[in-house]
N, C-alpha and C. Protein backbone atom coordinates (compact mmCIF):
# COMPACT_ATOMS: atom_id res chain seq x y z
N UNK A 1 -167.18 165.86 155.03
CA UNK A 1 -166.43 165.84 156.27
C UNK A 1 -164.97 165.54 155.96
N UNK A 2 -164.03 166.51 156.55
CA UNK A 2 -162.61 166.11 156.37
C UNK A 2 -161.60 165.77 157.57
N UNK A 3 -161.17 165.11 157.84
CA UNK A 3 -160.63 164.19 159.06
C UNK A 3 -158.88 164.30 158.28
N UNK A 4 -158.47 164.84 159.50
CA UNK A 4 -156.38 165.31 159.37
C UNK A 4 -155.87 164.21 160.39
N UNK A 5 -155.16 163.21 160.10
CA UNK A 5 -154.54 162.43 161.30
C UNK A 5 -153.24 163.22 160.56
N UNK A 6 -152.22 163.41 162.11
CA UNK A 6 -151.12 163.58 162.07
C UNK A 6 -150.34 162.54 163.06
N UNK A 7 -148.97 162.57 163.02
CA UNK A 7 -148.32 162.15 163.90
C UNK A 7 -146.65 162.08 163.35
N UNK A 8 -146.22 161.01 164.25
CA UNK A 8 -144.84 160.82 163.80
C UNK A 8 -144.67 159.38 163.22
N UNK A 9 -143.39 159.41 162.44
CA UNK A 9 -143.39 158.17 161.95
C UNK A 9 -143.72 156.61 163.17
N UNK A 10 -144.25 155.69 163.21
CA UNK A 10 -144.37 154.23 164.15
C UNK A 10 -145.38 154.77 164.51
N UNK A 11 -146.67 156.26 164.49
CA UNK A 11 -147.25 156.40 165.53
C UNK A 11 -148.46 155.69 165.57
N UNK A 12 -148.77 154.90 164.13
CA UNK A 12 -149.53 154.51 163.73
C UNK A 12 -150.52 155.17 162.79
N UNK A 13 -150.67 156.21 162.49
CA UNK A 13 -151.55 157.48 161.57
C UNK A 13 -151.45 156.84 160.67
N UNK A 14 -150.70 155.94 159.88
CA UNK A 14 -150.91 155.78 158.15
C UNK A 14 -152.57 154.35 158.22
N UNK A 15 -152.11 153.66 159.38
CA UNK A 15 -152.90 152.30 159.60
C UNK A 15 -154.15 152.80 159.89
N UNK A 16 -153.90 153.45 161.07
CA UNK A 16 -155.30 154.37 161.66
C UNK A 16 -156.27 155.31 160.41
N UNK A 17 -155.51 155.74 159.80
CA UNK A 17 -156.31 156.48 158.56
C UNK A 17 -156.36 155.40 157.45
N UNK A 18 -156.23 154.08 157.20
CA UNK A 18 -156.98 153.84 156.19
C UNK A 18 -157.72 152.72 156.54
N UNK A 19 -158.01 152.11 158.12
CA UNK A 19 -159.05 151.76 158.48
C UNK A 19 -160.26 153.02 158.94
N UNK A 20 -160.26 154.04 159.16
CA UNK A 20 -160.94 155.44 158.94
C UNK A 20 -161.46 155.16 157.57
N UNK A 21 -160.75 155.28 156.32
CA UNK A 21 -161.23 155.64 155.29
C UNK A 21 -161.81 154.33 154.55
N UNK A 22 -161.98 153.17 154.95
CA UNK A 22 -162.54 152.00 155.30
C UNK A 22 -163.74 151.56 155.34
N UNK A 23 -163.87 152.12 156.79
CA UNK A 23 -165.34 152.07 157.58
C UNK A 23 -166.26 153.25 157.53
N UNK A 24 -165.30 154.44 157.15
CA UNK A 24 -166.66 155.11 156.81
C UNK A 24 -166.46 155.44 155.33
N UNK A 25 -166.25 154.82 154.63
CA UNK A 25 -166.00 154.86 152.98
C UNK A 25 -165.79 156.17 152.52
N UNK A 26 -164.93 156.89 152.89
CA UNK A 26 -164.52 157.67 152.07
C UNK A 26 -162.89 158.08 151.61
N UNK A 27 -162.14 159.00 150.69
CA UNK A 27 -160.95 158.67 150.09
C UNK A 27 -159.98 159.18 151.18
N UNK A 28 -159.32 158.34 150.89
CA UNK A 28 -157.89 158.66 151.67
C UNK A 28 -156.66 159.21 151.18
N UNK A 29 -156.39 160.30 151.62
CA UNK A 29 -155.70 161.16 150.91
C UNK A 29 -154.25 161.11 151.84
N UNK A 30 -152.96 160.85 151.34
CA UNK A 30 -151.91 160.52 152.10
C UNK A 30 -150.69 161.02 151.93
N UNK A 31 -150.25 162.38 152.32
CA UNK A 31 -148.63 162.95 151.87
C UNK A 31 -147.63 161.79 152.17
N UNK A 32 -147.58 161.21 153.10
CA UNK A 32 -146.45 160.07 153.20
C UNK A 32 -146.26 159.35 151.47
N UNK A 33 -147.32 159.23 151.36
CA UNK A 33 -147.18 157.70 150.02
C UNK A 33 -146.83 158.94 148.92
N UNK A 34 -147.38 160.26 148.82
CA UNK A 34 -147.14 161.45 147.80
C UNK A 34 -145.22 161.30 147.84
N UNK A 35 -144.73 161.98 148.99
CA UNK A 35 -143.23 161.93 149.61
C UNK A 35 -142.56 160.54 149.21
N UNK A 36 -143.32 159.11 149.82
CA UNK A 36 -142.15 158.13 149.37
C UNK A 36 -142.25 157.68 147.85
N UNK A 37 -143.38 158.07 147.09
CA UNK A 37 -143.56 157.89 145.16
C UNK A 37 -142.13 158.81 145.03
N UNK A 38 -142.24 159.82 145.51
CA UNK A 38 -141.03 160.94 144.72
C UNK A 38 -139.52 160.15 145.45
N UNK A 39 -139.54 159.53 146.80
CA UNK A 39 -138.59 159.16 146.86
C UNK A 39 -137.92 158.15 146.15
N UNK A 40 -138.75 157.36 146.13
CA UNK A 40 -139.06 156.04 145.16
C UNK A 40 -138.26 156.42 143.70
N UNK A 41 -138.83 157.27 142.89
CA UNK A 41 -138.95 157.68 141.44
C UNK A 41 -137.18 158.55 141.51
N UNK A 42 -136.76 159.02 142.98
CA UNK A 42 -135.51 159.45 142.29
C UNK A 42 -134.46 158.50 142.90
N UNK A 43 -134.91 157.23 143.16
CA UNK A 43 -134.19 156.28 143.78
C UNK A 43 -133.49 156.38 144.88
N UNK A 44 -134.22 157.02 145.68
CA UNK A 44 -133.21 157.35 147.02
C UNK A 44 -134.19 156.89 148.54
N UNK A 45 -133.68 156.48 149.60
CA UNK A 45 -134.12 156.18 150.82
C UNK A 45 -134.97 157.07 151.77
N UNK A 46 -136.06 156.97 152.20
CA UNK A 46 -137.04 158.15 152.95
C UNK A 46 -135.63 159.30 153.32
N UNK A 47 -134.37 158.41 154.35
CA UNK A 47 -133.96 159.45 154.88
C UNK A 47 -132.94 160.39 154.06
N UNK A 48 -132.25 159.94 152.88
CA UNK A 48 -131.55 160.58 151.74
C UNK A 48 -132.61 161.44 150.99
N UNK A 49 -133.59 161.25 150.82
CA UNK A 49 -134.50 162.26 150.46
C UNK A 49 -135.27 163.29 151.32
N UNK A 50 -135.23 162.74 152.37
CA UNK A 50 -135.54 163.78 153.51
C UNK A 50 -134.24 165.19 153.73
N UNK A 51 -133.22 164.47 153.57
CA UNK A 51 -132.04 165.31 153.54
C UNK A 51 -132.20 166.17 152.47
N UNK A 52 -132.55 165.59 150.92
CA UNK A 52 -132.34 166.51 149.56
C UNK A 52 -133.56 167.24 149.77
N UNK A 53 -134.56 167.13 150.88
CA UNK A 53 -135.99 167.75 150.38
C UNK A 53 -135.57 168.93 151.58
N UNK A 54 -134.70 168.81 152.41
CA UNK A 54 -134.10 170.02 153.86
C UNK A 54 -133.44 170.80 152.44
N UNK A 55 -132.56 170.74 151.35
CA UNK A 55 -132.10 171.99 151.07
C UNK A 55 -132.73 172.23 149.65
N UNK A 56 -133.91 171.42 149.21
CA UNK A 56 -134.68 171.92 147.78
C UNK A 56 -136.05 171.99 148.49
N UNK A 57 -136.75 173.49 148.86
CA UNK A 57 -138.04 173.41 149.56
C UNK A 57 -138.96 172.77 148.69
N UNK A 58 -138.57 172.92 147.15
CA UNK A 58 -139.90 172.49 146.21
C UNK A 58 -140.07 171.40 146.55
N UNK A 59 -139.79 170.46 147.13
CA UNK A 59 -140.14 169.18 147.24
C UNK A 59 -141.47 169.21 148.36
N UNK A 60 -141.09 169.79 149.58
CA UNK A 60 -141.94 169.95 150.41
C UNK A 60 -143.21 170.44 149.73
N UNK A 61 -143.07 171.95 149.28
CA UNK A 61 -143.96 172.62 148.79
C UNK A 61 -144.78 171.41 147.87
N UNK A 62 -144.43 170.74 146.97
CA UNK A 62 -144.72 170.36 145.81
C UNK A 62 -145.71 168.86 147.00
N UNK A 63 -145.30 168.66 147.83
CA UNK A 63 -146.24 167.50 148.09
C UNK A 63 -147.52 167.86 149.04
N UNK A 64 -147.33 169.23 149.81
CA UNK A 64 -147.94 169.54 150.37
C UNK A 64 -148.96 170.24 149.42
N UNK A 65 -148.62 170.86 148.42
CA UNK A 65 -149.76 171.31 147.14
C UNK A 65 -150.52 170.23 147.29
N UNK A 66 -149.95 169.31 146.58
CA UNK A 66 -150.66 168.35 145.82
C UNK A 66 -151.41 167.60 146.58
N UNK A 67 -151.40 167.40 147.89
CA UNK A 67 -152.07 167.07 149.11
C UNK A 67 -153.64 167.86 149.08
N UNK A 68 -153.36 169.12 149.35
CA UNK A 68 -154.26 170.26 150.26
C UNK A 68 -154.95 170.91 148.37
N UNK A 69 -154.43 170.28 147.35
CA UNK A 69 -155.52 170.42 146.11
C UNK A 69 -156.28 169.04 145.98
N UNK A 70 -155.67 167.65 146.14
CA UNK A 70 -156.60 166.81 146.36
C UNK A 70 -157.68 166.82 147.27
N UNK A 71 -157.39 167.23 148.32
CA UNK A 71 -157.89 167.53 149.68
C UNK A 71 -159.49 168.60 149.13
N UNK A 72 -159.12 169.18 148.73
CA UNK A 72 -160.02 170.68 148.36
C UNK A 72 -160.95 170.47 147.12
N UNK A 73 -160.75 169.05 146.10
CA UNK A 73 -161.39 168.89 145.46
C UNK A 73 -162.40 167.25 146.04
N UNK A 74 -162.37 166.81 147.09
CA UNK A 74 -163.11 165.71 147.78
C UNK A 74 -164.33 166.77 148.86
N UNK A 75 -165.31 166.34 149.03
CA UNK A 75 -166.35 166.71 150.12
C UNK A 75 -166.06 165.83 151.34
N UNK A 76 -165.65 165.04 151.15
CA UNK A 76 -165.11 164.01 152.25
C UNK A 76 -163.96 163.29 151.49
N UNK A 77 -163.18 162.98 153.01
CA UNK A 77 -161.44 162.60 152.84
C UNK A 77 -160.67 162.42 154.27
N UNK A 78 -160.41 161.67 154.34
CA UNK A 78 -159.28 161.75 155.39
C UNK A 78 -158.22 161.87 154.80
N UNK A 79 -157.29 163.14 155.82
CA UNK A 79 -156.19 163.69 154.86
C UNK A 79 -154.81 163.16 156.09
N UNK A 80 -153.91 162.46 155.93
CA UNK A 80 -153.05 161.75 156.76
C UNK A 80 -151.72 162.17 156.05
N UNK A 81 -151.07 162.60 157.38
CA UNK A 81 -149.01 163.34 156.85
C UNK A 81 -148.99 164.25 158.42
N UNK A 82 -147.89 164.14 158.19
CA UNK A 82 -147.26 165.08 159.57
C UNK A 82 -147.95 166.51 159.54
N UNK A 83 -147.84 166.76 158.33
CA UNK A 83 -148.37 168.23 158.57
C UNK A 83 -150.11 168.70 158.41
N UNK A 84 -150.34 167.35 157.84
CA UNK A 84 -152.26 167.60 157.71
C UNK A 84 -152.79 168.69 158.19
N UNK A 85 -152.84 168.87 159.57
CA UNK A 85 -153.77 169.22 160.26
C UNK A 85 -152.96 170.73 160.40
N UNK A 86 -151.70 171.01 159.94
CA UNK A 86 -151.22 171.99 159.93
C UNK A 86 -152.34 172.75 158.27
N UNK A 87 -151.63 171.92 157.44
CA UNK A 87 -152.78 172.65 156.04
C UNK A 87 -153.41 172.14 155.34
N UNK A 88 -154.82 171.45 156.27
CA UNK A 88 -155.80 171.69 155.94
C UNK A 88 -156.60 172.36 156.95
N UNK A 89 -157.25 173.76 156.37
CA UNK A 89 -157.86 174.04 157.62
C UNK A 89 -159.32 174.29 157.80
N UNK A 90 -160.02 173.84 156.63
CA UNK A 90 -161.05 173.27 157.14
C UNK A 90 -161.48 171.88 157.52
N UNK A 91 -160.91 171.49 157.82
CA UNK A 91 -161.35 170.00 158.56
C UNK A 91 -161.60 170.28 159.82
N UNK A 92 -163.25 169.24 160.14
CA UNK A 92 -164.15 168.96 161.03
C UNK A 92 -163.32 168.45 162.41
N UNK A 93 -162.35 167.51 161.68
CA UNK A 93 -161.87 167.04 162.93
C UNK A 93 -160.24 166.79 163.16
N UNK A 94 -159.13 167.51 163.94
CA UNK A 94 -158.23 167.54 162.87
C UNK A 94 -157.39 165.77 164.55
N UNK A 95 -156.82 165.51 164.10
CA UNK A 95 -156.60 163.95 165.09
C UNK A 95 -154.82 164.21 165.52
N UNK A 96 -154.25 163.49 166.47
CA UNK A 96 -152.91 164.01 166.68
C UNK A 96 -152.63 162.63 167.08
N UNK A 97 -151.89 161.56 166.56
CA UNK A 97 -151.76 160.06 167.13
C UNK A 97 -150.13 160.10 167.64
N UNK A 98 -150.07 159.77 168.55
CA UNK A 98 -148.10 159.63 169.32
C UNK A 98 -148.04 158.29 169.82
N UNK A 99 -146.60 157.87 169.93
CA UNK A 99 -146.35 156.46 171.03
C UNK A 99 -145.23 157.10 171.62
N UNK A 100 -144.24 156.24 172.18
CA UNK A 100 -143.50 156.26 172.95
C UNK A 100 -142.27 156.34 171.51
N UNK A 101 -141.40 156.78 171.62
CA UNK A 101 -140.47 156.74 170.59
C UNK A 101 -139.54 155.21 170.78
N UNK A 102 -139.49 154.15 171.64
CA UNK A 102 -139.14 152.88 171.26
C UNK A 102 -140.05 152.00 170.79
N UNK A 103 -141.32 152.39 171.03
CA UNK A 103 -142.39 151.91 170.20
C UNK A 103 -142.23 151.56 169.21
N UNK A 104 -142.36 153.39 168.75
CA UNK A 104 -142.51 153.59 167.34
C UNK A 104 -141.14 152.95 166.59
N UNK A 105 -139.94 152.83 167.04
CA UNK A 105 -138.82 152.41 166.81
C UNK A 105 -139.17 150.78 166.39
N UNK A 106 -139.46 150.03 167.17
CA UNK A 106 -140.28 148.73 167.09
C UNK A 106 -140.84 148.91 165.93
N UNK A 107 -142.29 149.09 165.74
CA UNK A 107 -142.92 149.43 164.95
C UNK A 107 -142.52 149.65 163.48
N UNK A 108 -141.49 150.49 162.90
CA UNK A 108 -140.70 151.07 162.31
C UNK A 108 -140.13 149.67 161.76
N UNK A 109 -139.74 149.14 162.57
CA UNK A 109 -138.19 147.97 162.65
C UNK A 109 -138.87 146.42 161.55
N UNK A 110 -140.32 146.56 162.76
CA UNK A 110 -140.76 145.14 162.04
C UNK A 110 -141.56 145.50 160.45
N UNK A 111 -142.23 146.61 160.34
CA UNK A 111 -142.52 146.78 158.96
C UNK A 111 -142.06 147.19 157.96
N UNK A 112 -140.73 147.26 158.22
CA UNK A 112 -139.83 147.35 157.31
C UNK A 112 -138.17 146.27 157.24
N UNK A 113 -138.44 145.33 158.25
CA UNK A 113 -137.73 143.96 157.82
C UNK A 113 -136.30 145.15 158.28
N UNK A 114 -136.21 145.70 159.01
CA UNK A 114 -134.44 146.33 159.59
C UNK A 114 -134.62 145.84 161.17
N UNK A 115 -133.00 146.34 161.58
CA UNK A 115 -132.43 146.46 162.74
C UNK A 115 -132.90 147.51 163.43
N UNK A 116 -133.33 147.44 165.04
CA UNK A 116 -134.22 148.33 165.70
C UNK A 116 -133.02 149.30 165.39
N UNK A 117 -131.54 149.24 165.84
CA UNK A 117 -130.41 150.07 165.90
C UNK A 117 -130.36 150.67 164.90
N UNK A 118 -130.95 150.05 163.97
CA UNK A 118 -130.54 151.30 162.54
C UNK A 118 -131.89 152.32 162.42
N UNK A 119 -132.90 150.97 162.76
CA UNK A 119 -134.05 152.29 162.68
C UNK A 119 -134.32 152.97 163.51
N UNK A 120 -133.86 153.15 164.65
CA UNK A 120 -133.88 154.23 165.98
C UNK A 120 -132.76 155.57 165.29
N UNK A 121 -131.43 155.42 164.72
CA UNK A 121 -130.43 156.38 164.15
C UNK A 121 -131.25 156.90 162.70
N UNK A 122 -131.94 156.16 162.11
CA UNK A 122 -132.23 156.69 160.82
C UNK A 122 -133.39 157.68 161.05
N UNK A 123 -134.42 157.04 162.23
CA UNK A 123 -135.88 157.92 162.42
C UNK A 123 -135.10 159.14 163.18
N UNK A 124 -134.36 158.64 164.62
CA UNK A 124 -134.04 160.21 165.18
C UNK A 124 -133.49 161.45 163.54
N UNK A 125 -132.85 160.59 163.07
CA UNK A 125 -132.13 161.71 161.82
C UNK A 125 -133.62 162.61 160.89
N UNK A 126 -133.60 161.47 160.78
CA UNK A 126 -135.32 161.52 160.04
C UNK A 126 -136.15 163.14 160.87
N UNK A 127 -136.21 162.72 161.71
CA UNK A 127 -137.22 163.50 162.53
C UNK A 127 -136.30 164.98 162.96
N UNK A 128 -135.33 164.73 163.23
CA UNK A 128 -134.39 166.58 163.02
C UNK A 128 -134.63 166.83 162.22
N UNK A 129 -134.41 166.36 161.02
CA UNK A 129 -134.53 167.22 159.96
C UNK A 129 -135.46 167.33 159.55
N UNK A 130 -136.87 166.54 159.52
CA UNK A 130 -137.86 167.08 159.32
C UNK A 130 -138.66 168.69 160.46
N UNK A 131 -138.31 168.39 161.15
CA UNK A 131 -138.34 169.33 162.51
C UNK A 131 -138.06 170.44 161.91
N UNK A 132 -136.64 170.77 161.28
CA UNK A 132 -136.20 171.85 160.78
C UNK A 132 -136.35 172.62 159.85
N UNK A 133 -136.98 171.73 158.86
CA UNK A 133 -137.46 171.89 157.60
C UNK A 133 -138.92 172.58 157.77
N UNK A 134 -139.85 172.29 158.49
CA UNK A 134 -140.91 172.40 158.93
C UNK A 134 -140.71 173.83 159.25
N UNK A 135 -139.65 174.17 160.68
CA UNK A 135 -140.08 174.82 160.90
C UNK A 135 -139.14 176.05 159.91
N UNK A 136 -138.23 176.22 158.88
CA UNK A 136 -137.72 177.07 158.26
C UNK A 136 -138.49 177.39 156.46
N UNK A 137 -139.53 176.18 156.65
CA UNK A 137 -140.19 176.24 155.05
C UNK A 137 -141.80 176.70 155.45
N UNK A 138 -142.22 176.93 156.64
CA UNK A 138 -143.14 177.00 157.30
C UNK A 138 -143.56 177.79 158.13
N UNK A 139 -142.36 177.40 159.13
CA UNK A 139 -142.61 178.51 160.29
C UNK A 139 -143.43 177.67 161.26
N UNK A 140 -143.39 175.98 161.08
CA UNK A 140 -143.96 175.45 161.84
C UNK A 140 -143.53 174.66 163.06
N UNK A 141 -143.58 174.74 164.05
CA UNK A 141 -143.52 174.24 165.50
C UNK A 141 -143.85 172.89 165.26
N UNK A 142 -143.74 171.60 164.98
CA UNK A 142 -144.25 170.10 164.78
C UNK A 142 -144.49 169.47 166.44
N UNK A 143 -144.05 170.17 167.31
CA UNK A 143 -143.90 169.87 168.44
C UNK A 143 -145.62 170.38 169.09
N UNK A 144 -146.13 171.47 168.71
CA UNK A 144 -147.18 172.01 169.19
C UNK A 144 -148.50 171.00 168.68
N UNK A 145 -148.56 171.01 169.86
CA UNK A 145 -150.07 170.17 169.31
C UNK A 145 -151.43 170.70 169.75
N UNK A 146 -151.25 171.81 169.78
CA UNK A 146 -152.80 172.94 170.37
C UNK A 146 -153.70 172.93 169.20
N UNK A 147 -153.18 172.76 168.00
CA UNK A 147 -154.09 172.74 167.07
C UNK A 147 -155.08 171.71 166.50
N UNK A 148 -154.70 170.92 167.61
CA UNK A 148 -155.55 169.83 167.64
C UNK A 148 -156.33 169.12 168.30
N UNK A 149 -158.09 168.83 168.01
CA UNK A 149 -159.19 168.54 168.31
C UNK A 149 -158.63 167.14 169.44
N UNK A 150 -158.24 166.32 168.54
CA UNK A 150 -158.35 164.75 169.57
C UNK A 150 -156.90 164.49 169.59
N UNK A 151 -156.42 164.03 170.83
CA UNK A 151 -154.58 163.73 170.86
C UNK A 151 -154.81 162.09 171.43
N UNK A 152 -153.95 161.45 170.87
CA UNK A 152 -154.87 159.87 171.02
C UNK A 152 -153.14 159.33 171.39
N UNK A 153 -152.65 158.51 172.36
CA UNK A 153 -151.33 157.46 172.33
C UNK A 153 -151.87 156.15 171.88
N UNK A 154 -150.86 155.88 171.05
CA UNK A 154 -150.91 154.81 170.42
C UNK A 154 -150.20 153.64 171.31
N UNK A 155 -149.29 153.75 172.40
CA UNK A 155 -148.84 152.95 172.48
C UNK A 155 -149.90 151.29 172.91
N UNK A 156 -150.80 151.61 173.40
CA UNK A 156 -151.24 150.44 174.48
C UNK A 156 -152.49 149.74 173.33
N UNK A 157 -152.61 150.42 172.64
CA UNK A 157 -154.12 150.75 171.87
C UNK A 157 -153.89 150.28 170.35
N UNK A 158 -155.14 149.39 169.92
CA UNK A 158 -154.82 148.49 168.57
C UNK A 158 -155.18 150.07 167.64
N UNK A 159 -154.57 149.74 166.36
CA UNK A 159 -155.47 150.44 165.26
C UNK A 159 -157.22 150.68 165.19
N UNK A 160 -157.39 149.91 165.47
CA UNK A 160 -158.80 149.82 165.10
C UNK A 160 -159.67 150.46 166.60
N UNK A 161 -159.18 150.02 167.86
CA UNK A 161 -159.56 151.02 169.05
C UNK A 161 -159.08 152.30 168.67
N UNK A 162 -158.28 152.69 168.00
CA UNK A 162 -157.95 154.46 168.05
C UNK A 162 -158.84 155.16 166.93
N UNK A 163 -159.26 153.81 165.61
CA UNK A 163 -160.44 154.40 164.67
C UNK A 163 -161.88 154.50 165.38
N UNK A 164 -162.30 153.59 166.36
CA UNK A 164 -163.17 153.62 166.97
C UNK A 164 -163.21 154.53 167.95
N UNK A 165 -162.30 155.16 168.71
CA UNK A 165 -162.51 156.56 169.34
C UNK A 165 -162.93 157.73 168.52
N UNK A 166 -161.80 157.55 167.58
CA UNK A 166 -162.12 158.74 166.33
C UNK A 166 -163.32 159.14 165.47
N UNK A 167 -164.10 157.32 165.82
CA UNK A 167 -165.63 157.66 164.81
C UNK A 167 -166.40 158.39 166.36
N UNK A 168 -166.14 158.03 167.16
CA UNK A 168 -167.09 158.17 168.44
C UNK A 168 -166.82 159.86 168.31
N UNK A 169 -165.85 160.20 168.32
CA UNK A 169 -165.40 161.39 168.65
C UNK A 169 -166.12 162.41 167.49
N UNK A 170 -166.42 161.82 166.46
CA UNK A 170 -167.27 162.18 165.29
C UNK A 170 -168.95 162.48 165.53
N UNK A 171 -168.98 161.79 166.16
CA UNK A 171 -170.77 161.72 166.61
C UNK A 171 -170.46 162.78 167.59
């Protein structure tokens, strides 16, 4: 069984998928942590690398491979990144998690020890350009969410109530 959480950054999808991969024991497969290792390794900030990865597609390409070949060599996996549920397409169940964008701003702010003000300017930046990138390396709409089985808000709702819909939603 393969399970795609997507969402946007604060939406909660990284928390939500590895209490998922948790409780029902199986691997968790994660483009975010793929994306921030490479950001990490060329010493630069999610959003300075988000910028160098808008005009070098290999970067994209290269994490989304390496995603959707991990992905393809597990029988079970939850596969968690913005674009999951875009490529992987056999998964059973593909998940779509959102909040409110001051939420997620919140959210954002306290798990990473910043200023809501910087992390509201850095995510909006963040999120154009991923938007654009998406849709010029892709051809993908990030905005469309038809392709997806369960659309869940995070705002009101713990982690662990949105894994517990998601197993229910499984049965």
């Amino acid at each position: 069984m393969k399970i795609t959480i997507s969402g946007p950054p604060g939406s909660g999808k990284t928390t939500v998928a590895k209490i998922l991969s948790e409780r029902l024991k199986i691997k968790l497969i994660s483009a975010g942590e793929v994306f921030r290792r490479l950001a990490f390794e060329k010493g630069m900030s999610l959003e300075e690398f988000s910028k160098h990865a808008e005009l070098n597609p290999e970067i994209d390409i290269l994490v989304d491979k390496v995603q959707r070949e991990m992905a393809e060599k597990e029988k079970d996996a939850i596969i968690e990144g913005r674009l999951s549920g875009w490529m992987i397409k056999n998964a059973e169940l593909k998940v779509y998690i959102f909040a409110d964008a001051e939420v997620r701003y919140s959210r954002i702010a306290k798990r990473e020890g910043k200023d809501l003000s910087v992390v509201r300017k850095e995510t909006l930046l963040r999120e154009e350009v991923e938007k654009r990138r998406y849709q010029k390396f892709y051809g993908i709409d990030i905005e469309d969410w038809r392709i997806y089985d369960l659309i869940i808000n995070s705002n009101r709702m713990s982690p662990e109530k949105i894994a517990e819909i998601i197993i229910t939603a499984l049965k």
